[in-house]
PDB file of N, CA and C in Angstrom:
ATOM      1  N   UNK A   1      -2.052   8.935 -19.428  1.00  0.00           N
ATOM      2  CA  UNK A   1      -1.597   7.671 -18.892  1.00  0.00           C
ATOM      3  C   UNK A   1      -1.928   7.568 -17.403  1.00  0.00           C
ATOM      4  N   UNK A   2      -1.706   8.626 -16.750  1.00  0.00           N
ATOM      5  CA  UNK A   2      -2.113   8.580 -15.476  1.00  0.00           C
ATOM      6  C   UNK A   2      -3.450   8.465 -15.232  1.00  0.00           C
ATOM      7  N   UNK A   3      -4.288   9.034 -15.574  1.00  0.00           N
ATOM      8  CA  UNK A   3      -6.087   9.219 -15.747  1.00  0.00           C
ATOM      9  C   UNK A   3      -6.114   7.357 -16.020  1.00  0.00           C
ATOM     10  N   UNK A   4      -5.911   6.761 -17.005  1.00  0.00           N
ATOM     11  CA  UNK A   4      -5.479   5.555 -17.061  1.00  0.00           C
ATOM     12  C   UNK A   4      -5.187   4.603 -16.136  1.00  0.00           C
ATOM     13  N   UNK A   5      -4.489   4.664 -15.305  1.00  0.00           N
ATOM     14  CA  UNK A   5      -4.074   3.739 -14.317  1.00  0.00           C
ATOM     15  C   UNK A   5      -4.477   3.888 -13.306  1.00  0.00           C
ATOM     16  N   UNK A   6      -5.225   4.779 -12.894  1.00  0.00           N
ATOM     17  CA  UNK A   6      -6.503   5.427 -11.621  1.00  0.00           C
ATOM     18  C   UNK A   6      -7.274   4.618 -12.187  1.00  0.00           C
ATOM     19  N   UNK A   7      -8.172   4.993 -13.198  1.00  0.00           N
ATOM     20  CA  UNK A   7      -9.315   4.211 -13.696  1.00  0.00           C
ATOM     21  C   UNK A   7      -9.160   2.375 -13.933  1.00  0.00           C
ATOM     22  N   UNK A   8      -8.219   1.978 -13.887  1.00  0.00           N
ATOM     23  CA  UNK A   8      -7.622   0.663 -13.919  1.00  0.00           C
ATOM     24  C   UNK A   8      -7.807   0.330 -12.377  1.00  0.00           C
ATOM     25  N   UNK A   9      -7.063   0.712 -11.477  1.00  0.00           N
ATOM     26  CA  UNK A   9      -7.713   0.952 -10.290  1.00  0.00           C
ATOM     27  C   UNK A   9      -8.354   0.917  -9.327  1.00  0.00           C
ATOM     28  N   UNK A  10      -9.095   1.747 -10.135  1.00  0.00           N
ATOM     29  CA  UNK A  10     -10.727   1.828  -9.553  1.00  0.00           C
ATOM     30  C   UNK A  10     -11.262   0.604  -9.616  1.00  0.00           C
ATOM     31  N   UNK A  11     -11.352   0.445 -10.943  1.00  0.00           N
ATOM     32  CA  UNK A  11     -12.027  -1.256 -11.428  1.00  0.00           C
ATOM     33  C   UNK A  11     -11.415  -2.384 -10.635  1.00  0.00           C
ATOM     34  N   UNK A  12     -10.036  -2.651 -10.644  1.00  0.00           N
ATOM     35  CA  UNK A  12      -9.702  -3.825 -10.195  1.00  0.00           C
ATOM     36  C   UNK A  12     -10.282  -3.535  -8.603  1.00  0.00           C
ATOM     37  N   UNK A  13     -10.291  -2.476  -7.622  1.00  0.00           N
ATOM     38  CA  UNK A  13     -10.351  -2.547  -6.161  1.00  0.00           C
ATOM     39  C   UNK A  13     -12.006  -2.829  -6.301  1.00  0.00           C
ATOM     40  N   UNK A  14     -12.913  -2.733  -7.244  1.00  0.00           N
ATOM     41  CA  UNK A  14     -14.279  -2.517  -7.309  1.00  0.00           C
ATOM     42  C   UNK A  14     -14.634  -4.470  -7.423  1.00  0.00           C
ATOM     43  N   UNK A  15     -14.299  -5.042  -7.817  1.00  0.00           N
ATOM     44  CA  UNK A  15     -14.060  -6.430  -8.242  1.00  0.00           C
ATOM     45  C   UNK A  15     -13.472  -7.081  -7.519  1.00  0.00           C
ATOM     46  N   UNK A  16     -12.733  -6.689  -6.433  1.00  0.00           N
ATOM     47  CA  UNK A  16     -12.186  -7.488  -5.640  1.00  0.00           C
ATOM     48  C   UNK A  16     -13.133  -6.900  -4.361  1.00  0.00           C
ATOM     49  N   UNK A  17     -13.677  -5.599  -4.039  1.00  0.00           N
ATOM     50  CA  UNK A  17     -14.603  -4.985  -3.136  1.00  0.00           C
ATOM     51  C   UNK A  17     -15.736  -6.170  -3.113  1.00  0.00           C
ATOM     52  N   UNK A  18     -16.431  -6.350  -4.458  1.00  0.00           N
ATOM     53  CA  UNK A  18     -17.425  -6.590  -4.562  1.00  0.00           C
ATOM     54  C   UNK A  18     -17.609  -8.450  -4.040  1.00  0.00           C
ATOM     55  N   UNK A  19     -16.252  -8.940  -5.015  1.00  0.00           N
ATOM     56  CA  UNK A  19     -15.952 -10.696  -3.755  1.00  0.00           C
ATOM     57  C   UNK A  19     -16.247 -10.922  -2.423  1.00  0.00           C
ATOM     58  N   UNK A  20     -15.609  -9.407  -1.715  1.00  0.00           N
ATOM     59  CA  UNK A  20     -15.032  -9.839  -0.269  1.00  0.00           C
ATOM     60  C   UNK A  20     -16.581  -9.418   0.158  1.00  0.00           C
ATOM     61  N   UNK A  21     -17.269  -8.770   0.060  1.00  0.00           N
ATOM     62  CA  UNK A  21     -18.750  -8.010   0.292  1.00  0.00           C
ATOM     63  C   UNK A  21     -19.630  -8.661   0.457  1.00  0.00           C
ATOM     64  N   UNK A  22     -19.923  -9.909  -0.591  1.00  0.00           N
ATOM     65  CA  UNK A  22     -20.818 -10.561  -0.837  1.00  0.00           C
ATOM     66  C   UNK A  22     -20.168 -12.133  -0.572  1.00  0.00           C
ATOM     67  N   UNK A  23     -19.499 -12.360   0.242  1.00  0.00           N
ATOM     68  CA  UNK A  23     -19.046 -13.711   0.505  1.00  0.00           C
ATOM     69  C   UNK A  23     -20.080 -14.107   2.010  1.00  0.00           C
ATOM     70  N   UNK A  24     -20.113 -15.461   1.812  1.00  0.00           N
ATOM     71  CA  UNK A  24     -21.720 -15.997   2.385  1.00  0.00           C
ATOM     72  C   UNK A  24     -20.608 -16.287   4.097  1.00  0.00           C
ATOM     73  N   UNK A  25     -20.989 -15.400   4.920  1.00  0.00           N
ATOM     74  CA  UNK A  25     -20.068 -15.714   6.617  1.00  0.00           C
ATOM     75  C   UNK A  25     -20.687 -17.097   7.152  1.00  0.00           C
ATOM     76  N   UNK A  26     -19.919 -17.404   7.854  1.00  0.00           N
ATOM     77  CA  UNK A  26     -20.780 -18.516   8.576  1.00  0.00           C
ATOM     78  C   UNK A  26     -21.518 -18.339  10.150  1.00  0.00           C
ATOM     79  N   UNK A  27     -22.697 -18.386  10.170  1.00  0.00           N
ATOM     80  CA  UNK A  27     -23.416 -18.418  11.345  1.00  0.00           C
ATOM     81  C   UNK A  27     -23.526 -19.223  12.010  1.00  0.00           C
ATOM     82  N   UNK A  28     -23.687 -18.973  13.218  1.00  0.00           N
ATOM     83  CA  UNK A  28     -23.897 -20.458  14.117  1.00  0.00           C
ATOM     84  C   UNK A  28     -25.125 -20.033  14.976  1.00  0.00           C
ATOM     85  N   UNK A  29     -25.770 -21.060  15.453  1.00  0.00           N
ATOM     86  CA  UNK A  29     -26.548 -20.111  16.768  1.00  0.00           C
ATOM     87  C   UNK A  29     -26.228 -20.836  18.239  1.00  0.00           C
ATOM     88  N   UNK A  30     -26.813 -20.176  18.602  1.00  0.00           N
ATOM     89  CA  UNK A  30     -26.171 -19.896  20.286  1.00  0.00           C
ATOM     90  C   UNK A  30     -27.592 -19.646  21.565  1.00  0.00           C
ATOM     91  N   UNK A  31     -27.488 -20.383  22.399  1.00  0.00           N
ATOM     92  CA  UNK A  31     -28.950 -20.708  23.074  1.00  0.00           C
ATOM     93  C   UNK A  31     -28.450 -20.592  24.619  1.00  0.00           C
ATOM     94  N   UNK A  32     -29.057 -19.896  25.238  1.00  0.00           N
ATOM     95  CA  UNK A  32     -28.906 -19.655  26.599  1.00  0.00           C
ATOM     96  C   UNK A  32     -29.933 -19.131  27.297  1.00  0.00           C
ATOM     97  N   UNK A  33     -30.153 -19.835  28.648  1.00  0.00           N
ATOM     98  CA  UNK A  33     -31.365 -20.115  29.298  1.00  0.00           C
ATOM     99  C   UNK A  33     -32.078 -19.084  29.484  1.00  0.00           C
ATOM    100  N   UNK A  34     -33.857 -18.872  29.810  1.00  0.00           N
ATOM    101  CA  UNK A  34     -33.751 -17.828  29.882  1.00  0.00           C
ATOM    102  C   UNK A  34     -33.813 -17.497  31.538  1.00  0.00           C
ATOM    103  N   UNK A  35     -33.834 -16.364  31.929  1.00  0.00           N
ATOM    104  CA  UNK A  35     -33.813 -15.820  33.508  1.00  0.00           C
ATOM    105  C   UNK A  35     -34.681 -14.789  33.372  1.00  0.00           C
ATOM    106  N   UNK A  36     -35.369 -14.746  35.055  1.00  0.00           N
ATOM    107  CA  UNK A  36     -36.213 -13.503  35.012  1.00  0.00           C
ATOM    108  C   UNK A  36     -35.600 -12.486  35.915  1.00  0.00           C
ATOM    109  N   UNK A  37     -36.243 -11.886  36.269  1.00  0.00           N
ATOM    110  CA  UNK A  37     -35.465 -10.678  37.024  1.00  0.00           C
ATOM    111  C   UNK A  37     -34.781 -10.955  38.272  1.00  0.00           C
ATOM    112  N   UNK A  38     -35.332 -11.859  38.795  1.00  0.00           N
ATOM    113  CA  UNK A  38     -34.802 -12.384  40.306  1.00  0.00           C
ATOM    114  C   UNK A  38     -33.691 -12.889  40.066  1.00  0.00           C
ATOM    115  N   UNK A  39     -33.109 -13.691  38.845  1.00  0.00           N
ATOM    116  CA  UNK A  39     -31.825 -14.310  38.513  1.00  0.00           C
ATOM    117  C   UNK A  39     -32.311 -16.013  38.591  1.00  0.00           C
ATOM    118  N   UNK A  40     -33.928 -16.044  38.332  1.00  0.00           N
ATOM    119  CA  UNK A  40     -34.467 -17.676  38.513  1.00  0.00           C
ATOM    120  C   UNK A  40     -34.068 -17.863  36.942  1.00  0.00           C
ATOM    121  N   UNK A  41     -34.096 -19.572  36.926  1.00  0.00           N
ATOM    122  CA  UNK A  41     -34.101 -19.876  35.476  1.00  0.00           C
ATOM    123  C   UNK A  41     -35.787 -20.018  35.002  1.00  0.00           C
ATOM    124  N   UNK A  42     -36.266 -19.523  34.222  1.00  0.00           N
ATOM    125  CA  UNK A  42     -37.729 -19.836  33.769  1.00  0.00           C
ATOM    126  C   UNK A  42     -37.943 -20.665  33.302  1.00  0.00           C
ATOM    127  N   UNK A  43     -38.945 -21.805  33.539  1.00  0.00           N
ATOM    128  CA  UNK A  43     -39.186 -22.978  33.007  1.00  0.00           C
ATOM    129  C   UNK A  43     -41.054 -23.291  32.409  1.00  0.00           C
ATOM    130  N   UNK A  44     -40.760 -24.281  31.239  1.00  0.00           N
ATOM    131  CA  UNK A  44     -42.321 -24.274  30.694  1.00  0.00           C
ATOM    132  C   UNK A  44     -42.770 -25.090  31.619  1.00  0.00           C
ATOM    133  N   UNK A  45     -44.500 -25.305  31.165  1.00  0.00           N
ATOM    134  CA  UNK A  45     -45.204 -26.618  31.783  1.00  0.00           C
ATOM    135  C   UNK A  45     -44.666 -28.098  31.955  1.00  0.00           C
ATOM    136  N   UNK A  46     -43.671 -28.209  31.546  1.00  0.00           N
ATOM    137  CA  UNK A  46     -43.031 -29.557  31.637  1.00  0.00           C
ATOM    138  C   UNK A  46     -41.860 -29.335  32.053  1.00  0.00           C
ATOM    139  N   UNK A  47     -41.174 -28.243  33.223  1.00  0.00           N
ATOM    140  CA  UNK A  47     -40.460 -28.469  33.521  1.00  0.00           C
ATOM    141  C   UNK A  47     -39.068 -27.708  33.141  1.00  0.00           C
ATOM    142  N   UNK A  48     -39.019 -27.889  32.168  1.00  0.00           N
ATOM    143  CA  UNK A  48     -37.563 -28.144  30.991  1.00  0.00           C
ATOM    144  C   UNK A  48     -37.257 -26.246  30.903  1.00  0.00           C
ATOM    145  N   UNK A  49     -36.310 -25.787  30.924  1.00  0.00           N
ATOM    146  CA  UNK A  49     -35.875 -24.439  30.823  1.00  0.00           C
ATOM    147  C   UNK A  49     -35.806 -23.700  29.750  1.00  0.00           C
ATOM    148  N   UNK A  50     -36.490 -22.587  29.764  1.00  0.00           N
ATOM    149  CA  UNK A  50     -36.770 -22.228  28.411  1.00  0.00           C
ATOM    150  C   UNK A  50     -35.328 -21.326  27.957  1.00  0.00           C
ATOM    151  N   UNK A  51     -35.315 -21.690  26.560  1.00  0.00           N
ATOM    152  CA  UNK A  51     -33.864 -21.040  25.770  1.00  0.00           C
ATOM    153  C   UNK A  51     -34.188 -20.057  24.981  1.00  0.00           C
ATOM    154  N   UNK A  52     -33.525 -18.820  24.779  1.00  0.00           N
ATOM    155  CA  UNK A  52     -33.155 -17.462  23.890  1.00  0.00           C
ATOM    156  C   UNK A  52     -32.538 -18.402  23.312  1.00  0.00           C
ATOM    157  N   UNK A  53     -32.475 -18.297  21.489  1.00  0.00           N
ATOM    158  CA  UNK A  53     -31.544 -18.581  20.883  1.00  0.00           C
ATOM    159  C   UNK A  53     -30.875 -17.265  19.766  1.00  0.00           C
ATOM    160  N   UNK A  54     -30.125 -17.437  19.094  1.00  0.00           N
ATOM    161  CA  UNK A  54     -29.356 -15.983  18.473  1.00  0.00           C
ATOM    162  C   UNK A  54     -28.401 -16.230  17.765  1.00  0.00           C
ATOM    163  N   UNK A  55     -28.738 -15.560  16.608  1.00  0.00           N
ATOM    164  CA  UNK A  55     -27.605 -16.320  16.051  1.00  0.00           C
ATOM    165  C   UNK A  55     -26.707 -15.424  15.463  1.00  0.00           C
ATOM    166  N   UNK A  56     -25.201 -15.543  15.185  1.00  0.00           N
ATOM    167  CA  UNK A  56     -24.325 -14.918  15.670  1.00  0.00           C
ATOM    168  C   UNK A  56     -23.263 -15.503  14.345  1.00  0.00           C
ATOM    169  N   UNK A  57     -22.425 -14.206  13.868  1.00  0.00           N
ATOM    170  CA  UNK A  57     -21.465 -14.537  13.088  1.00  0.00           C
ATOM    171  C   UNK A  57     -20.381 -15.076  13.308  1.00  0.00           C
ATOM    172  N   UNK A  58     -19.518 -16.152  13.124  1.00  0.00           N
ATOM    173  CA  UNK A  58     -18.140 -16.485  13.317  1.00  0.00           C
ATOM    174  C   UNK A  58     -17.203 -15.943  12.760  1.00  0.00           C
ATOM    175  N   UNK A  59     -15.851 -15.448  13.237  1.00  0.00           N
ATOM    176  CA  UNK A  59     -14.806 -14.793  12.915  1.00  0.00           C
ATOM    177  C   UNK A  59     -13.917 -15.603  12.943  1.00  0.00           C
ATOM    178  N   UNK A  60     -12.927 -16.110  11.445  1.00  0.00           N
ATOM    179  CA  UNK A  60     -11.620 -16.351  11.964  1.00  0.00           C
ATOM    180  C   UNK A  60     -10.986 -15.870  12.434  1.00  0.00           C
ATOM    181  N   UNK A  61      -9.636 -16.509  13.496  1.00  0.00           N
ATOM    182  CA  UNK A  61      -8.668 -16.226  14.069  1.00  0.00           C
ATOM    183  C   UNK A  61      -7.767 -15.932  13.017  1.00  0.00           C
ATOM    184  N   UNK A  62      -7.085 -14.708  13.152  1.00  0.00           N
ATOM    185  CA  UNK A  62      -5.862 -14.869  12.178  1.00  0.00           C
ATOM    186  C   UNK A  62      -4.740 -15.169  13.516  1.00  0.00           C
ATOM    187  N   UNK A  63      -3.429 -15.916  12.203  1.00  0.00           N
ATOM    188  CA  UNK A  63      -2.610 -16.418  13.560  1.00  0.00           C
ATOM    189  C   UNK A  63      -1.558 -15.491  12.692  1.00  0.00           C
ATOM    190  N   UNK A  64      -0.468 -14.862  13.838  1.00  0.00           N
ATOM    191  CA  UNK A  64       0.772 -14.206  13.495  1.00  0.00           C
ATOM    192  C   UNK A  64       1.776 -14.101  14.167  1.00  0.00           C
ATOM    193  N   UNK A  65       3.004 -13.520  13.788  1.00  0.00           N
ATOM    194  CA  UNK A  65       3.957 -13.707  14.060  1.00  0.00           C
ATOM    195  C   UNK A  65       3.889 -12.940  15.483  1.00  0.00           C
ATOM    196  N   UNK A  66       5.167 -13.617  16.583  1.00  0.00           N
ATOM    197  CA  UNK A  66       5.221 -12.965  17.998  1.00  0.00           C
ATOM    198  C   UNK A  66       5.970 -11.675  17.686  1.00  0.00           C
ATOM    199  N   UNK A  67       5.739 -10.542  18.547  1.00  0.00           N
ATOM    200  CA  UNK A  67       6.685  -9.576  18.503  1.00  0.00           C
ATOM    201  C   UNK A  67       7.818  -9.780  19.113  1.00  0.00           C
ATOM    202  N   UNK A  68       8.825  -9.720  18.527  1.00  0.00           N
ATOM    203  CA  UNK A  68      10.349  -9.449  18.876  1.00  0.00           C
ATOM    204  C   UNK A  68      10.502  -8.793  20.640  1.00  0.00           C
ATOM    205  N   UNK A  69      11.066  -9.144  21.519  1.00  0.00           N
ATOM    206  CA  UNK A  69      11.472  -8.646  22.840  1.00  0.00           C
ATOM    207  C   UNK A  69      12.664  -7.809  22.919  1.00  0.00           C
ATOM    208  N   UNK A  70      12.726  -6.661  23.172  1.00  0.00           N
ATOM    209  CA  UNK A  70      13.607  -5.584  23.287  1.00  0.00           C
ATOM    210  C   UNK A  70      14.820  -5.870  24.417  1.00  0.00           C
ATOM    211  N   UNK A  71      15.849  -5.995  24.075  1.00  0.00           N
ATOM    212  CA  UNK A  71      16.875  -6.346  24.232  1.00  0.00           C
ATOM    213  C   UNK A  71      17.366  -5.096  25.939  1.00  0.00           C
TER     214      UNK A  71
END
């Protein structure tokens, strides 16, 4: 019975592993100018400032409870 409920277990944490694993995150991207060594902004033939872009995962915030203040 015990061998049993390990192997029960296993499976259910493997199935719920496998949801949280393969869930699609959301990306955003993110663009900031570029600079050269002097700390100039670099710009093309027309002027306009050239951008690094990168793109980057978003994390929810979890929100929770305040801790209690010690009396």
């Amino acid at each position: 019975m015990k061998k049993f409920l390990i192997a029960l277990n296993i499976v259910a944490w493997s199935i719920v592993g496998y949801q949280v694993a393969y869930a699609e995150p959301q990306v955003k991207e993110v663009c900031k100018d570029k600079v050269d060594a002097k700390g100039q902004v670099v710009k093309n033939k027309e002027g306009k400032p050239i951008q690094e872009c990168k793109k980057i995962k978003v994390h929810k915030k979890l929100e929770g409870t305040p801790v209690p203040e010690k009396k």
